[in-house]
Protein backbone atom coordinates (compact mmCIF):
# COMPACT_ATOMS: atom_id res chain seq x y z
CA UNK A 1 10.11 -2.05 -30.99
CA UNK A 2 10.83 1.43 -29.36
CA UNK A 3 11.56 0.90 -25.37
CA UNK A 4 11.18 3.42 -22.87
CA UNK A 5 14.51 4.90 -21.14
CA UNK A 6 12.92 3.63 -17.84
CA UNK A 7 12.47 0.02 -19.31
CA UNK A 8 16.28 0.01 -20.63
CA UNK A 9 17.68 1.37 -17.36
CA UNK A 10 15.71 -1.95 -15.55
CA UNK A 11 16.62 -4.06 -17.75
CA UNK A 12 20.66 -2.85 -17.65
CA UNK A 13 20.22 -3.54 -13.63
CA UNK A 14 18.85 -6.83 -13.89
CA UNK A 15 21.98 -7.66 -16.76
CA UNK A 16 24.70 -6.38 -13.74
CA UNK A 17 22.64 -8.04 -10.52
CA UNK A 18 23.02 -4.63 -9.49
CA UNK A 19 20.34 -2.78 -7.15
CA UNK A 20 17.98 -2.18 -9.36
CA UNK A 21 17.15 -6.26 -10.09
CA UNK A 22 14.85 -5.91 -7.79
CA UNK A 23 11.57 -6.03 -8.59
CA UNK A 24 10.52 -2.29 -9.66
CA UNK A 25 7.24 -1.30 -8.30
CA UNK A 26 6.18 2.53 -9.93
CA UNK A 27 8.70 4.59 -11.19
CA UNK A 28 10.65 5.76 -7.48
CA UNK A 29 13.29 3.36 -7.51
CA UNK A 30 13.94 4.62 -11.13
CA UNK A 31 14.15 8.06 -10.57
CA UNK A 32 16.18 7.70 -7.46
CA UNK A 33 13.75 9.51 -5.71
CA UNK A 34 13.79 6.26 -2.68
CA UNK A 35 11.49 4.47 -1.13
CA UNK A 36 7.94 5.34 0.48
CA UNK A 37 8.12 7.53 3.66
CA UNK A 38 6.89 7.41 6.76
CA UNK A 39 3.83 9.89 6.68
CA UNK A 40 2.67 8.55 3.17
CA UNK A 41 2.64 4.85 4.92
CA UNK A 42 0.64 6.58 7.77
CA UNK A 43 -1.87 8.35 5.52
CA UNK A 44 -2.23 5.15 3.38
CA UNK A 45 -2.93 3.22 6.71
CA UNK A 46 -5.02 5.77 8.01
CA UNK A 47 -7.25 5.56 4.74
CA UNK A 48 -7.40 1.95 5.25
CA UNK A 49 -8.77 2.10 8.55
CA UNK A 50 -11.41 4.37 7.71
CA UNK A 51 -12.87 2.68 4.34
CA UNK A 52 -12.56 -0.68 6.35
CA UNK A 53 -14.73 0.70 9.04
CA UNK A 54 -17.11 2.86 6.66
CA UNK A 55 -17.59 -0.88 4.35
CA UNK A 56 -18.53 -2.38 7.95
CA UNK A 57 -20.73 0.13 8.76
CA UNK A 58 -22.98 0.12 6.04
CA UNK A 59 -22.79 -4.06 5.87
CA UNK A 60 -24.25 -4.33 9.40
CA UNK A 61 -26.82 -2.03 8.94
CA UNK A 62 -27.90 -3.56 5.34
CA UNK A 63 -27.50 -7.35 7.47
CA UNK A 64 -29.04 -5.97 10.73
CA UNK A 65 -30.98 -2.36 9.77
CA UNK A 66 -29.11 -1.00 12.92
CA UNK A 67 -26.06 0.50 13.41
CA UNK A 68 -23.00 -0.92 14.25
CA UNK A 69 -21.10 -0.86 17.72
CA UNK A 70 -18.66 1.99 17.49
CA UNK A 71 -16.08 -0.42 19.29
CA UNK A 72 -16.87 -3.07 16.91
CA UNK A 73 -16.06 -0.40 13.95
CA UNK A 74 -12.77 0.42 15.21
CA UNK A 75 -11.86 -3.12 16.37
CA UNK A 76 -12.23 -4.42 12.11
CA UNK A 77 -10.59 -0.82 10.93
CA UNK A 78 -7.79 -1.47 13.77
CA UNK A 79 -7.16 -5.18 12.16
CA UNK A 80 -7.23 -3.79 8.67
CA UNK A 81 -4.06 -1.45 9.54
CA UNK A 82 -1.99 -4.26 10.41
CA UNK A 83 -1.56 -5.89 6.65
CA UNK A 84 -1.91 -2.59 4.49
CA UNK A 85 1.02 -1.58 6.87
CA UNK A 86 3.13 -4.73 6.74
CA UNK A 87 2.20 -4.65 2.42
CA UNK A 88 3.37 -0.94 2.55
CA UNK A 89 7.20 -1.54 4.26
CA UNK A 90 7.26 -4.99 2.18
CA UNK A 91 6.13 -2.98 -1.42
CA UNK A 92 8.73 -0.05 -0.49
CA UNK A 93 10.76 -1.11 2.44
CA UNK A 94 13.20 1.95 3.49
């Protein structure tokens, strides 16, 4: 069985306890190219908050066939942000 070099330079962390034994989400950590920064956290949040309050949008007016309270919107995106955020600096933590 052929492995990748990627595969054999995890596996050769894991064998020294080293940095790398960490669980190895994407290919960053590999590549020493670091962890997630701040901006691409922000723009994944931001994303978030905007599908979270599009989804709500078109729920409430396929429940109610009105549309939804623009404070109401922005209160479910707003509660959204919180875990993608907290998932983001747990996935990729700096």
């Amino acid at each position: 069985m052929r492995r990748s070099r990627h595969f054999k330079l995890y596996l050769r962390g894991l064998e020294s306890g080293g940095r790398d034994a960490a669980p190895v989400f994407g290919r960053q950590r590999l590549r020493g190219r670091g962890t997630m920064g701040f901006w691409m956290k922000l723009a994944f949040t931001v994303a978030a908050i905007i599908l979270v309050s599009v989804l709500a949008g078109y729920l409430w007016y396929t429940l109610f066939n009105a549309e939804i309270p623009a404070f109401l919107s922005g209160l479910l995106g707003g509660m959204a942000a919180i875990p993608v955020w907290e998932f983001l600096r747990k996935v990729n933590a700096p």
